[in-house]
Protein backbone atom coordinates (compact mmCIF):
# COMPACT_ATOMS: atom_id res chain seq x y z
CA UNK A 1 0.00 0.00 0.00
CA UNK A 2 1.54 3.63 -1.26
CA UNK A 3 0.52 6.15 1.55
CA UNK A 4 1.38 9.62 -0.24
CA UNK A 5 0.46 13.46 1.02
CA UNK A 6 -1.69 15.41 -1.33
CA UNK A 7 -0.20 18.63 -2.44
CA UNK A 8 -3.31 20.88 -2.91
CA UNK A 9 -1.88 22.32 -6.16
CA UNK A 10 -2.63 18.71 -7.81
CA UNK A 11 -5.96 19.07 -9.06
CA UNK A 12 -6.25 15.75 -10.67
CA UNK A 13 -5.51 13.78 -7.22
CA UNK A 14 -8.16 15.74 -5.65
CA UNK A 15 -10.50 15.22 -9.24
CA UNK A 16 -9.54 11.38 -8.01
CA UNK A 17 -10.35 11.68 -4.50
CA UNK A 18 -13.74 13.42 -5.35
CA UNK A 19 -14.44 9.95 -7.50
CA UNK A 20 -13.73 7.57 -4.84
CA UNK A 21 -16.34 10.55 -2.40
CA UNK A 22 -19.26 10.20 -4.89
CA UNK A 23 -18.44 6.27 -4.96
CA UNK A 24 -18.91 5.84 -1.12
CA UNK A 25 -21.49 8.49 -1.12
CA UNK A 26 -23.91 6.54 -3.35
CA UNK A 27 -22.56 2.93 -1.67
CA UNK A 28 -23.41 4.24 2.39
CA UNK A 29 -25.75 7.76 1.67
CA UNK A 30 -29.45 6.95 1.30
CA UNK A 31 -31.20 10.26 1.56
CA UNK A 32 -29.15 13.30 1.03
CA UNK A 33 -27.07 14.35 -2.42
CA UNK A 34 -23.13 14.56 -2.47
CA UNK A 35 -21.10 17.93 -2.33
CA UNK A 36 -20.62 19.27 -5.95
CA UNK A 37 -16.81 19.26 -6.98
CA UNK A 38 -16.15 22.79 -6.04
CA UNK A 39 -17.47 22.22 -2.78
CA UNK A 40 -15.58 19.13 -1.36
CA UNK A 41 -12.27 20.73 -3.55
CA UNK A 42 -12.40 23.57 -1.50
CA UNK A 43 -13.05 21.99 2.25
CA UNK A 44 -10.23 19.26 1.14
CA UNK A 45 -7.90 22.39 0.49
CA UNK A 46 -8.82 24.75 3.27
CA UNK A 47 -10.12 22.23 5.82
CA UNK A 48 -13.22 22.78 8.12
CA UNK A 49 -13.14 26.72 9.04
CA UNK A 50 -9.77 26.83 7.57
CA UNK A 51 -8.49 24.38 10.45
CA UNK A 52 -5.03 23.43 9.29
CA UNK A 53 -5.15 20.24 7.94
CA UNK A 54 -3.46 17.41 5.59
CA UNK A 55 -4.68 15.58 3.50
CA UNK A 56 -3.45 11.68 2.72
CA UNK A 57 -4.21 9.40 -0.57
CA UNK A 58 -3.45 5.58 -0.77
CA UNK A 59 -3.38 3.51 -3.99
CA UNK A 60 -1.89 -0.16 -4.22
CA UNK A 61 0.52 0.42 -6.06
CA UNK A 62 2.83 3.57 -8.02
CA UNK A 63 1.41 5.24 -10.47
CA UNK A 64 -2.07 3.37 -9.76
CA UNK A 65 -5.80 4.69 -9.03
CA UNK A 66 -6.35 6.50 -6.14
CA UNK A 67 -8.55 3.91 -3.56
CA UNK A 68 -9.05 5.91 -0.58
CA UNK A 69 -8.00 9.12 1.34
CA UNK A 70 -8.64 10.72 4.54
CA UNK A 71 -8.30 14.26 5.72
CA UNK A 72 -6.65 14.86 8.93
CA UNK A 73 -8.16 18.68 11.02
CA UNK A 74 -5.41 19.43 13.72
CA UNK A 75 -7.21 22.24 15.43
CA UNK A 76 -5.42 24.98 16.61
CA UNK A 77 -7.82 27.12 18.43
CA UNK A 78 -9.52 24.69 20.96
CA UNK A 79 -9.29 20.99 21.33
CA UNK A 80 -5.65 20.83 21.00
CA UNK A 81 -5.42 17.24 21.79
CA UNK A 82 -7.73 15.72 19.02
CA UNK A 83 -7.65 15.29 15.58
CA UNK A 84 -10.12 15.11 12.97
CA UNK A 85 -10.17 12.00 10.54
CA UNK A 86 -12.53 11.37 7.82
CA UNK A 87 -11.39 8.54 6.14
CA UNK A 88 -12.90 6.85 2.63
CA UNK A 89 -12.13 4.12 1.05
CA UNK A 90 -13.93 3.12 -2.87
CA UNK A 91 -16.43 0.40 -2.31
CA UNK A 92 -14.50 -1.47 -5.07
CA UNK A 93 -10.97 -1.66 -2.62
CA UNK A 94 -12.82 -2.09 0.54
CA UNK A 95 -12.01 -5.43 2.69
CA UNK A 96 -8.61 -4.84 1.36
CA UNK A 97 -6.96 -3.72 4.53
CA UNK A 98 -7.09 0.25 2.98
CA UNK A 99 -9.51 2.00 5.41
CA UNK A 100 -7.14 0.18 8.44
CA UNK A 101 -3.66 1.55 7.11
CA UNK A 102 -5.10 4.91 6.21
CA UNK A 103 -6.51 5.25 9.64
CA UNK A 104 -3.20 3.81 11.61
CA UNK A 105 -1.70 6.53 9.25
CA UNK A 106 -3.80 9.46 10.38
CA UNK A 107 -3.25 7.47 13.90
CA UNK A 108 0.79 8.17 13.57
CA UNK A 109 0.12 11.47 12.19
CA UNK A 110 -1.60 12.76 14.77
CA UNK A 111 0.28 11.38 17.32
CA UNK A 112 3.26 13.07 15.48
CA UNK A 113 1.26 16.60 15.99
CA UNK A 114 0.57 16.13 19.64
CA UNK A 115 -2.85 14.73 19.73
CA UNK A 116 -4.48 12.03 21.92
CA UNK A 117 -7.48 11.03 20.52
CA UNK A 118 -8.65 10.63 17.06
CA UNK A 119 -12.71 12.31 16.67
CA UNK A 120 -14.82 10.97 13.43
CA UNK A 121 -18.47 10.45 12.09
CA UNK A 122 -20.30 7.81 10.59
CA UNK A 123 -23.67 6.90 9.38
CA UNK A 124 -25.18 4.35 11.93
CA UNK A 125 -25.18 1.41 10.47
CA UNK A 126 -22.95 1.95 8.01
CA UNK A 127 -19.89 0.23 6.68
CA UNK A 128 -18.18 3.17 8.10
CA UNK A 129 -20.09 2.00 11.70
CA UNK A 130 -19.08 -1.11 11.75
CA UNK A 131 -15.37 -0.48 10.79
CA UNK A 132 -14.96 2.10 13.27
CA UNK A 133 -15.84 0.09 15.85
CA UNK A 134 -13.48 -2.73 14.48
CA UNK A 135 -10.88 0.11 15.03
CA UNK A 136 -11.98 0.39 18.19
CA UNK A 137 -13.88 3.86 18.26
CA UNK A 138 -16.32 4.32 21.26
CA UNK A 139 -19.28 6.64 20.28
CA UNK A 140 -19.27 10.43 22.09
CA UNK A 141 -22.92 11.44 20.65
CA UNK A 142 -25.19 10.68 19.02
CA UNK A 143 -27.09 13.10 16.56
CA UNK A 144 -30.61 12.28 15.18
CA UNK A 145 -31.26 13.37 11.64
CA UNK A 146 -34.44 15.42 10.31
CA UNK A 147 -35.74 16.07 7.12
CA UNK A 148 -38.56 18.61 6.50
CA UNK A 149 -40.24 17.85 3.46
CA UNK A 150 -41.56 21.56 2.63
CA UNK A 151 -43.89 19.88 0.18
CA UNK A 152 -45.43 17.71 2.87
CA UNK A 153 -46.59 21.05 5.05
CA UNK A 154 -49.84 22.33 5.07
CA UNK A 155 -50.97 25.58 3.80
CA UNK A 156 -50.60 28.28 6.22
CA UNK A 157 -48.53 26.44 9.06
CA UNK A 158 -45.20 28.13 8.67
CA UNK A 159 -47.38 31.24 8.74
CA UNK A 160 -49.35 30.28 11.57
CA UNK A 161 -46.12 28.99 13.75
CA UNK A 162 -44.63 32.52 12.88
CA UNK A 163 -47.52 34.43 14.05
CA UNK A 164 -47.87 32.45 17.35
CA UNK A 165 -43.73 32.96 17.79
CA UNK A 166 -43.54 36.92 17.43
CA UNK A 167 -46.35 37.25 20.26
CA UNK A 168 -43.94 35.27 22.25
CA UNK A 169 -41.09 37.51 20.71
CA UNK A 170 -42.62 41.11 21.13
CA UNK A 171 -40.03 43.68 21.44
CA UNK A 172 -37.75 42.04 19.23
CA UNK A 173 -37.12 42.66 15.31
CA UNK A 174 -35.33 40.24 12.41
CA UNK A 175 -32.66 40.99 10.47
CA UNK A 176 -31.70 39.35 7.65
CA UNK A 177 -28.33 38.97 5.20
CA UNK A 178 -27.02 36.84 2.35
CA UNK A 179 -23.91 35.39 1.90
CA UNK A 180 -21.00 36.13 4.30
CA UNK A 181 -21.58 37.95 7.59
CA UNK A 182 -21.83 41.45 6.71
CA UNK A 183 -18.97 43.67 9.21
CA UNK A 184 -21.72 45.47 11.08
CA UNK A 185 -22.70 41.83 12.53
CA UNK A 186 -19.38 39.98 12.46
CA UNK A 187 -19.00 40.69 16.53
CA UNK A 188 -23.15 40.19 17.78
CA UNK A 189 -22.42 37.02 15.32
CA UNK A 190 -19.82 35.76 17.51
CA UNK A 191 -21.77 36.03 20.59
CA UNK A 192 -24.58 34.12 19.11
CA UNK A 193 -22.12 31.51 17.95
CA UNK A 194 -21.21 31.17 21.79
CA UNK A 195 -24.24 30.40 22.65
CA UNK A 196 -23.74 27.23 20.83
CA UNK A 197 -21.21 26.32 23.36
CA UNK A 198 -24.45 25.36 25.47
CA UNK A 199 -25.58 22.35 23.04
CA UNK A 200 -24.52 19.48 24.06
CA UNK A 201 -21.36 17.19 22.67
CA UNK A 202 -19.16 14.77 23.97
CA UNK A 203 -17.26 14.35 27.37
CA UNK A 204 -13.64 16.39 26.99
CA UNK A 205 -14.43 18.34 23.64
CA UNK A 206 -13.87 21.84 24.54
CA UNK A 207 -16.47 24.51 22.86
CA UNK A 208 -15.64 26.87 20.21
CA UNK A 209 -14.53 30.69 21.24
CA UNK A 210 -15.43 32.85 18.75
CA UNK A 211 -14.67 36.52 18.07
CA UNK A 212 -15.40 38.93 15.19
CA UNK A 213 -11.96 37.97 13.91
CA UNK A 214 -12.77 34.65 13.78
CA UNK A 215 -15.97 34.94 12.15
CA UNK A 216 -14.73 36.94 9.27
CA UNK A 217 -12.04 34.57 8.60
CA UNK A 218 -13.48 31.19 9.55
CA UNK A 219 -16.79 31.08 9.37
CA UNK A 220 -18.63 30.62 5.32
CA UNK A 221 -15.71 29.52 3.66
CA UNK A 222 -17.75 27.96 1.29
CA UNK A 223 -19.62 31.06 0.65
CA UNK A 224 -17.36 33.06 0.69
CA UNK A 225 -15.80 30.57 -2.29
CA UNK A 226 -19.26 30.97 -4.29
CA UNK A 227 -19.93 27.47 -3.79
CA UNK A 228 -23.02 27.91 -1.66
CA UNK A 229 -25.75 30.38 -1.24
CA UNK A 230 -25.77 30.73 2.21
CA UNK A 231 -29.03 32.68 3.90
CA UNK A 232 -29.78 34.66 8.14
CA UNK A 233 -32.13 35.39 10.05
CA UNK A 234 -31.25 36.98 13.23
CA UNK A 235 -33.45 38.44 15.77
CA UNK A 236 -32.50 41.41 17.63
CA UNK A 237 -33.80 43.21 20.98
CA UNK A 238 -35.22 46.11 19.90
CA UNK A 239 -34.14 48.07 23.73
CA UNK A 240 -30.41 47.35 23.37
CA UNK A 241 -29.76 46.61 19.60
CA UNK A 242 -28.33 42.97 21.12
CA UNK A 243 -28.35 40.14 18.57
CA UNK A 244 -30.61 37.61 20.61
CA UNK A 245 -30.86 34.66 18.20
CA UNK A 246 -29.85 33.46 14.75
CA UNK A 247 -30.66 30.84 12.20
CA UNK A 248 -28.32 29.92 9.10
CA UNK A 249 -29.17 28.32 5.66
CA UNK A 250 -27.05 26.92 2.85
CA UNK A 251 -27.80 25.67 -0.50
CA UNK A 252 -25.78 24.22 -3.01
CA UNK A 253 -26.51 25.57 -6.58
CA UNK A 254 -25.98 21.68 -8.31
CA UNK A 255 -28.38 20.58 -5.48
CA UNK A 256 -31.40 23.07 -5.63
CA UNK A 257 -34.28 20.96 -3.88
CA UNK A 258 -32.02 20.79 -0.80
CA UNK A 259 -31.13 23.28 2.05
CA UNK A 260 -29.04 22.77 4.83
CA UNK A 261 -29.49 24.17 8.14
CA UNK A 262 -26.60 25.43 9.77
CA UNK A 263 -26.32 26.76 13.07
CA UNK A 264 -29.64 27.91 14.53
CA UNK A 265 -28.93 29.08 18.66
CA UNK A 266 -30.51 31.70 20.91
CA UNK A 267 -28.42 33.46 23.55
CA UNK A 268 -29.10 32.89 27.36
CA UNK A 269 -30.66 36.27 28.14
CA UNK A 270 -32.89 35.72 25.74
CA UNK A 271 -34.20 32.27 26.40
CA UNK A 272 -38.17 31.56 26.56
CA UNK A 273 -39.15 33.95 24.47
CA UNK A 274 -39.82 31.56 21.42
CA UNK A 275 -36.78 33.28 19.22
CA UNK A 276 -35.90 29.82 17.61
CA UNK A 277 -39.16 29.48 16.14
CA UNK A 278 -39.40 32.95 14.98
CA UNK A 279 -36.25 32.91 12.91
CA UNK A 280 -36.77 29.47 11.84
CA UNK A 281 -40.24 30.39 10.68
CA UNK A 282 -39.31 33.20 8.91
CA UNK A 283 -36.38 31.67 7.16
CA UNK A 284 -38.89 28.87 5.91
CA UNK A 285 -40.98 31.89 4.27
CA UNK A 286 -37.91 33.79 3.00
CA UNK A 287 -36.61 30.77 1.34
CA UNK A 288 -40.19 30.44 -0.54
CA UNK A 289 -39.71 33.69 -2.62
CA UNK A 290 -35.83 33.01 -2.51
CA UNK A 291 -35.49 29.69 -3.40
CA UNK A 292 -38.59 28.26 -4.64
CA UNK A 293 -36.93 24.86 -5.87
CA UNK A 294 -36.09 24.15 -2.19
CA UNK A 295 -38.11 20.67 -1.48
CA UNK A 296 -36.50 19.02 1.68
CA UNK A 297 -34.53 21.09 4.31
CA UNK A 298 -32.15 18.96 6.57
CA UNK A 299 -30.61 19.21 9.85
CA UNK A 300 -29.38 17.29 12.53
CA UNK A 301 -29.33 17.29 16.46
CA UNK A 302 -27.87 15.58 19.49
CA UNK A 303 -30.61 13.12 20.65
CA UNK A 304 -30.74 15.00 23.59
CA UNK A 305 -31.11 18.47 22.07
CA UNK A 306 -34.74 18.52 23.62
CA UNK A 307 -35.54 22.29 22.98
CA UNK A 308 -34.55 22.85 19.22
CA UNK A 309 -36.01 19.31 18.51
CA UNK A 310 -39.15 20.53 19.82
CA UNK A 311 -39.09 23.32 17.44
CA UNK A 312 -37.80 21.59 14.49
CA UNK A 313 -40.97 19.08 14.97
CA UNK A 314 -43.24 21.84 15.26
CA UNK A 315 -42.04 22.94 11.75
CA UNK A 316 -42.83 19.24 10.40
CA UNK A 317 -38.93 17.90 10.62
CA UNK A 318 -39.25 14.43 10.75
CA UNK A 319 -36.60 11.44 11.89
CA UNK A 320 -34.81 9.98 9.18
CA UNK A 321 -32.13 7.04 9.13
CA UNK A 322 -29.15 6.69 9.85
CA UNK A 323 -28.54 9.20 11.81
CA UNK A 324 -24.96 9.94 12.70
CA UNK A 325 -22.71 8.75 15.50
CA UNK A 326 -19.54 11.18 16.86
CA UNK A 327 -17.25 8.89 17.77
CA UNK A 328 -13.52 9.04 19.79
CA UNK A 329 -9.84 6.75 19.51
CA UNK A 330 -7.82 7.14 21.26
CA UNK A 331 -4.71 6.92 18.75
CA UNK A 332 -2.44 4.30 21.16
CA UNK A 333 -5.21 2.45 20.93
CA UNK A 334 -5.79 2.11 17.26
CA UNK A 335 -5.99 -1.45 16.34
């Protein structure tokens, strides 16, 4: 096996890793589409949030086809002791021994950078499952996936749900933006973005810190890149001009009928006031006139994300399998 780092100038390696993606994509990915080319190009050059990163190809032989690759995320901000893998291996070379060397690779790798544990995601049930428990992963959380099928909702709900929500929400006004965070936001952004730090994740991961910096260079890379539309809602306190609560869409442009929810949170002050529904609502009516080929919206939560998965089933979300499973190795124990 030929274990080789990808220089992200070589545009056919990555053209080969994005075949052996859309191969495992349509072997273990029932329900949603695959990243277009530009898309997983971009996060396979520039990482998650422009995390540094490396990425590692593995063919039998020289000079033969690419069979599998993983990226490796060394995070630099928080989290200093783990390591993002995502290995994948073509269904064609799988049972091989490929997915095992690339991930005792990323194993060394890490080690070599510091890092104690190794932190991943599968589909349950999955090939991907099962061999990372083989490896000897332990699962950190679990996250339940939704789908809301927009053409399943009946006439007048969203409306309705938004109505009911700005009652609760009087005294507070939306916002909205496309595309990047515009400047004037980039720092109320970052407090909302904190306020993720309350959801819930596994035992020893450390939330992220963010800052107007960070937001501006690290968050929307992809949109930034003009590979996604990306869509806001915020709320805002009308006494204090405080960003209270925001909800984030993107859409790939190869992959119309879908939207994908990003971050939706509500800071603590402003708990109870029915903000997520509000913004949520009123994205779902934006993204009528906006994007009127939008048919399914997805979105995931941990299973014990009680509040937002109250809100998402009050907008019609419904449970879909597999859902996905965070898992941890540690990387002395990789087997």
């Amino acid at each position: 096996m030929r274990i080789e780092r990808w220089d992200s100038g070589d545009t056919a390696t990555a053209m080969a890793c994005y075949e052996v993606f859309l191969a495992a994509h349509a072997a273990d990915e029932p329900i949603e589409p695959p990243n277009s080319a530009g898309t997983f190009c971009t996060f396979l050059a520039k990482g998650h949030q422009r995390m540094p990163a490396e990425v590692w190809t593995a063919a039998p032989a020289a000079g033969s086809a690419v069979a599998g690759f993983y990226q490796l995320g060394l995070p630099d901000l928080e989290n200093k002791d783990r390591a993002w893998v995502l290995p994948y291996v073509h269904p064609a070379a799988r049972r091989r021994g490929t997915g095992r060397e690339l991930v005792r690779h990323a194993a060394a790798r890490a080690a070599g950078h510091g890092r104690s544990f190794l932190d991943g995601v599968t589909l349950a049930g999955s090939a991907g499952d099962a061999f990372a428990r083989a490896m000897g992963a332990t699962l950190a959380i679990e996250e339940v996936r939704r789908v809301q099928d927009l053409r399943k909702i009946a006439p007048g709900l969203i409306g309705s749900l938004r109505e009911t929500a700005a009652r609760a929400a009087a005294g507070y006004s939306l916002v909205t933006w496309t595309g990047p965070v515009p400047d004037e936001y980039l720092g109320q952004v970052a407090d909302v973005y904190n306020a993720f730090g309350d959801a819930p994740r596994g035992e020893g991961h450390e939330a992220s810190a963010w800052d107007a910096d960070r937001i501006r260079e690290r968050a929307g890379v992809l949109l930034q890149a003009g590979y996604l539309r990306g869509y806001a809602v915020a709320a805002i306190a009308d006494a204090t001009g405080e960003m209270a609560a925001l909800t984030e869409i993107a859409i790939d442009p190869e992959h119309p009928e879908w939207a994908f929810q990003q971050l939706t949170a509500v800071t603590r002050a402003h708990r109870g006031h029915r903000l997520g529904l509000l913004v949520k609502s009123a994205m779902l009516e934006w993204l009528a006139s906006a994007e009127p080929r939008v048919e399914r919206v997805a979105t995931g939560n941990a299973a014990s994300n009680e509040h937002m998965i109250a809100v998402n089933e009050a907008l019609g979300y419904e449970v879909v399998e597999p859902g996905y499973r965070h898992c941890e190795l540690a990387v002395t124990g990789v087997r």
